[in-house]
C-alpha atoms as a PDB file:
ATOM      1  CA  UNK A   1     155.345 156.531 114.542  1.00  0.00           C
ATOM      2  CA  UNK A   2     156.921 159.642 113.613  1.00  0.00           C
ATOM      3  CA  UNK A   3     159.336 159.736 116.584  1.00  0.00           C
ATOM      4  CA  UNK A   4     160.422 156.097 115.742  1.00  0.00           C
ATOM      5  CA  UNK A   5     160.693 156.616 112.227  1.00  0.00           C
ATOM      6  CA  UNK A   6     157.976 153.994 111.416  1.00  0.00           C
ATOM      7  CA  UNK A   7     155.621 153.856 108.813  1.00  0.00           C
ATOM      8  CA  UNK A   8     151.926 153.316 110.275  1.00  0.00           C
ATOM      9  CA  UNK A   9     151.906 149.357 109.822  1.00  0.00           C
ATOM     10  CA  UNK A  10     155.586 149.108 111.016  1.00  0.00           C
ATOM     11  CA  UNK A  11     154.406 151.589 114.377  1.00  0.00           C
ATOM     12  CA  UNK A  12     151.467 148.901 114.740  1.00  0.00           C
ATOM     13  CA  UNK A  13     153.316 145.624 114.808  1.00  0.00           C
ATOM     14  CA  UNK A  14     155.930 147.715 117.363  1.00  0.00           C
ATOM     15  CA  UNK A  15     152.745 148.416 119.592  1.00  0.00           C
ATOM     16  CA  UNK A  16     151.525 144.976 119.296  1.00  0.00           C
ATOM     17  CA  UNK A  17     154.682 142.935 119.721  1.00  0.00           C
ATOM     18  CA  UNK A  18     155.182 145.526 123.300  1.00  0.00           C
ATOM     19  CA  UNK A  19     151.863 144.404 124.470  1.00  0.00           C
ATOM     20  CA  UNK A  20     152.215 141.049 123.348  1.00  0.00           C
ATOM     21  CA  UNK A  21     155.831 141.602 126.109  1.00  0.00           C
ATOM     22  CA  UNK A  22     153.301 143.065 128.401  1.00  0.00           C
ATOM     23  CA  UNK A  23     150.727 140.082 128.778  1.00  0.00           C
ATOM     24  CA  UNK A  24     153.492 137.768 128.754  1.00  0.00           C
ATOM     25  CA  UNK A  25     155.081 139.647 131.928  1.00  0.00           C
ATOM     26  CA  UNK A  26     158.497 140.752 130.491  1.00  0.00           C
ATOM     27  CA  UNK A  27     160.354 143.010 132.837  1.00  0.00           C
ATOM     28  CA  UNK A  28     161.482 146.051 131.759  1.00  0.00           C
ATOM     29  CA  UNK A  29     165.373 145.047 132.874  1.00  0.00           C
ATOM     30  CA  UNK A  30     164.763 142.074 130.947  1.00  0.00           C
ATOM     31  CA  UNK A  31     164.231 143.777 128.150  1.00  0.00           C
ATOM     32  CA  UNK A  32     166.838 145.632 128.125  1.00  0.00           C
ATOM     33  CA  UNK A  33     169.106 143.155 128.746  1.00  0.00           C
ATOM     34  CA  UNK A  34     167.974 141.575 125.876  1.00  0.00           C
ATOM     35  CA  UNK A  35     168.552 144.279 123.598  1.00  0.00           C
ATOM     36  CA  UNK A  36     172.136 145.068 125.396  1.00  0.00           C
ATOM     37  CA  UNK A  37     172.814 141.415 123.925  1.00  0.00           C
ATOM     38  CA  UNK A  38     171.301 141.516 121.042  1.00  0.00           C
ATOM     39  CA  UNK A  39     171.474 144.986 119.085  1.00  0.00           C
ATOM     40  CA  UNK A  40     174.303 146.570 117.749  1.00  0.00           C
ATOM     41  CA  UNK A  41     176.141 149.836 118.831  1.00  0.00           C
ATOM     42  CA  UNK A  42     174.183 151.098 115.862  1.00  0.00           C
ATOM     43  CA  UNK A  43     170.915 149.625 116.820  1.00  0.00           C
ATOM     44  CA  UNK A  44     171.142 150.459 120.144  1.00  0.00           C
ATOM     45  CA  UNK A  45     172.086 154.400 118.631  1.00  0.00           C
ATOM     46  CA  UNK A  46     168.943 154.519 116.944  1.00  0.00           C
ATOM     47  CA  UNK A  47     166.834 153.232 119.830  1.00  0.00           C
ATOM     48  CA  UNK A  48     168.077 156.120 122.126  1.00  0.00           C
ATOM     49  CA  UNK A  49     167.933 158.899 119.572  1.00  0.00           C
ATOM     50  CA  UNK A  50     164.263 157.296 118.838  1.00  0.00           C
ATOM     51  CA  UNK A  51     163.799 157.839 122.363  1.00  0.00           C
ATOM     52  CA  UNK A  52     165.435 161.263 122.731  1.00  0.00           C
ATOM     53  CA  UNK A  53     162.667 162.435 119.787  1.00  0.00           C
ATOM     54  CA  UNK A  54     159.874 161.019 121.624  1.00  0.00           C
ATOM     55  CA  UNK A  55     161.282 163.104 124.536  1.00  0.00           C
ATOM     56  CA  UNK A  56     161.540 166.162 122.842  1.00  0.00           C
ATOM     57  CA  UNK A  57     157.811 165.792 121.111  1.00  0.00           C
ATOM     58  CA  UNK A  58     156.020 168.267 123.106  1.00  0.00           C
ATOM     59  CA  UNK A  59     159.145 171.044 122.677  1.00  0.00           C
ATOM     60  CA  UNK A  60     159.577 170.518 126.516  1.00  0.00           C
ATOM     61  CA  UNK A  61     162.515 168.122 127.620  1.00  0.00           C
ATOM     62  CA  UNK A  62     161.514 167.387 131.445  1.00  0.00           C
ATOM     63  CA  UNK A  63     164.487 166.116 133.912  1.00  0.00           C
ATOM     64  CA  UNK A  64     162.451 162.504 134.071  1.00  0.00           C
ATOM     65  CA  UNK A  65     162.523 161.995 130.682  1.00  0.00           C
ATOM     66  CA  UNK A  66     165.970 163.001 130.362  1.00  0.00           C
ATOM     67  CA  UNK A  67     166.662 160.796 133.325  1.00  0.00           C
ATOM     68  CA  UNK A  68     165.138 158.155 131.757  1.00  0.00           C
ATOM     69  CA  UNK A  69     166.715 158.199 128.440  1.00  0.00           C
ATOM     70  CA  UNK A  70     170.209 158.359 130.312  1.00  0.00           C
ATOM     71  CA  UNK A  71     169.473 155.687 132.276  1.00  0.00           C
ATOM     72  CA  UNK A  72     168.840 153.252 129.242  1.00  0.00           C
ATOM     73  CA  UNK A  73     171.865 154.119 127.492  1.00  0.00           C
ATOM     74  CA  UNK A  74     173.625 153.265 130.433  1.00  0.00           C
ATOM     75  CA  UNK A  75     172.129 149.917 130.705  1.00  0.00           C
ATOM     76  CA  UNK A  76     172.824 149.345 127.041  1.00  0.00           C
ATOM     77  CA  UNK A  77     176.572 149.842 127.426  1.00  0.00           C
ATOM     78  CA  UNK A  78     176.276 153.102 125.159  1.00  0.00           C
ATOM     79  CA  UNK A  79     179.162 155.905 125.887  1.00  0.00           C
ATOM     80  CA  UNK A  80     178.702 159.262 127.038  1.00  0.00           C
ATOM     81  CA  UNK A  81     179.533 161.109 123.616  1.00  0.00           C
ATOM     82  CA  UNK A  82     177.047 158.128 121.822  1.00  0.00           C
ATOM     83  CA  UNK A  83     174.450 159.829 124.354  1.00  0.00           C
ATOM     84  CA  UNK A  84     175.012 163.027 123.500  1.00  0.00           C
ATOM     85  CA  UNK A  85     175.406 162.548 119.702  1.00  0.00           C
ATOM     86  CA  UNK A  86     172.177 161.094 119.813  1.00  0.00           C
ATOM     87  CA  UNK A  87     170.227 164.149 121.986  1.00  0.00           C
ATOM     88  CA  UNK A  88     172.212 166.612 119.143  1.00  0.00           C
ATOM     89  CA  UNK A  89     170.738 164.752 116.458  1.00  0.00           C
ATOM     90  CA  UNK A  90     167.297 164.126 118.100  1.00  0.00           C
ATOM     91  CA  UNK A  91     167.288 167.710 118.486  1.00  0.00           C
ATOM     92  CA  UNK A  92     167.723 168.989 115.063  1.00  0.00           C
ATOM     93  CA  UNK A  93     165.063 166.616 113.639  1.00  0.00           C
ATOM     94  CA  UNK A  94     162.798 167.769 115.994  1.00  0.00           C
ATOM     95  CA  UNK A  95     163.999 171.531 115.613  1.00  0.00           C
ATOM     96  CA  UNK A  96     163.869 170.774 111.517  1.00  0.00           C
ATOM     97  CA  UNK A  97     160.011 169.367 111.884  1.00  0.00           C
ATOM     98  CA  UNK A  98     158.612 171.826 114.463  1.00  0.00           C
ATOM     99  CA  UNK A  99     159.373 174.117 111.444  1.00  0.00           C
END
């Protein structure tokens, strides 16, 4: 919850409505179609630097989790510098918190 910003009960309906996704068999591609449609640049921002926290929660940033987070940006139409604003920022939180 901390990575996403989230207050416990927010974290717990994000859990729930993912494995609600889950049971119902949504694809991961699916998904992120859906949010490629359906978020904003902004939205779609905060998702990846969400992600890029997440990433950088055990101080270690491994080349499959950097992968990964590349690869979603991509499929959510996000630029280059968005991607890299968003690891900077990422960063710094975690840099500010680990302190």
């Amino acid at each position: 919850s901390r990575a996403l910003d989230l207050e416990t009960e927010e974290a717990a309906l994000v859990a729930r409505a993912a494995e609600e996704a889950i049971a119902r068999g949504a694809s991961f591609a699916g998904t992120l179609r859906h949010l490629e449609a359906g978020c904003s640049v902004s939205q779609k921002r905060r998702l990846v630097e969400a992600l890029w926290r997440i990433a950088f929660a055990d101080a270690e940033l491994a080349g499959q989790e950097e992968y990964l987070v590349r690869k979603i940006a991509g499929k959510l139409n996000l630029t280059t510098a968005d991607l890299m604003e968003t690891k900077v920022r990422a960063r710094e939180k975690f840099l500010k918190e680990a302190l």
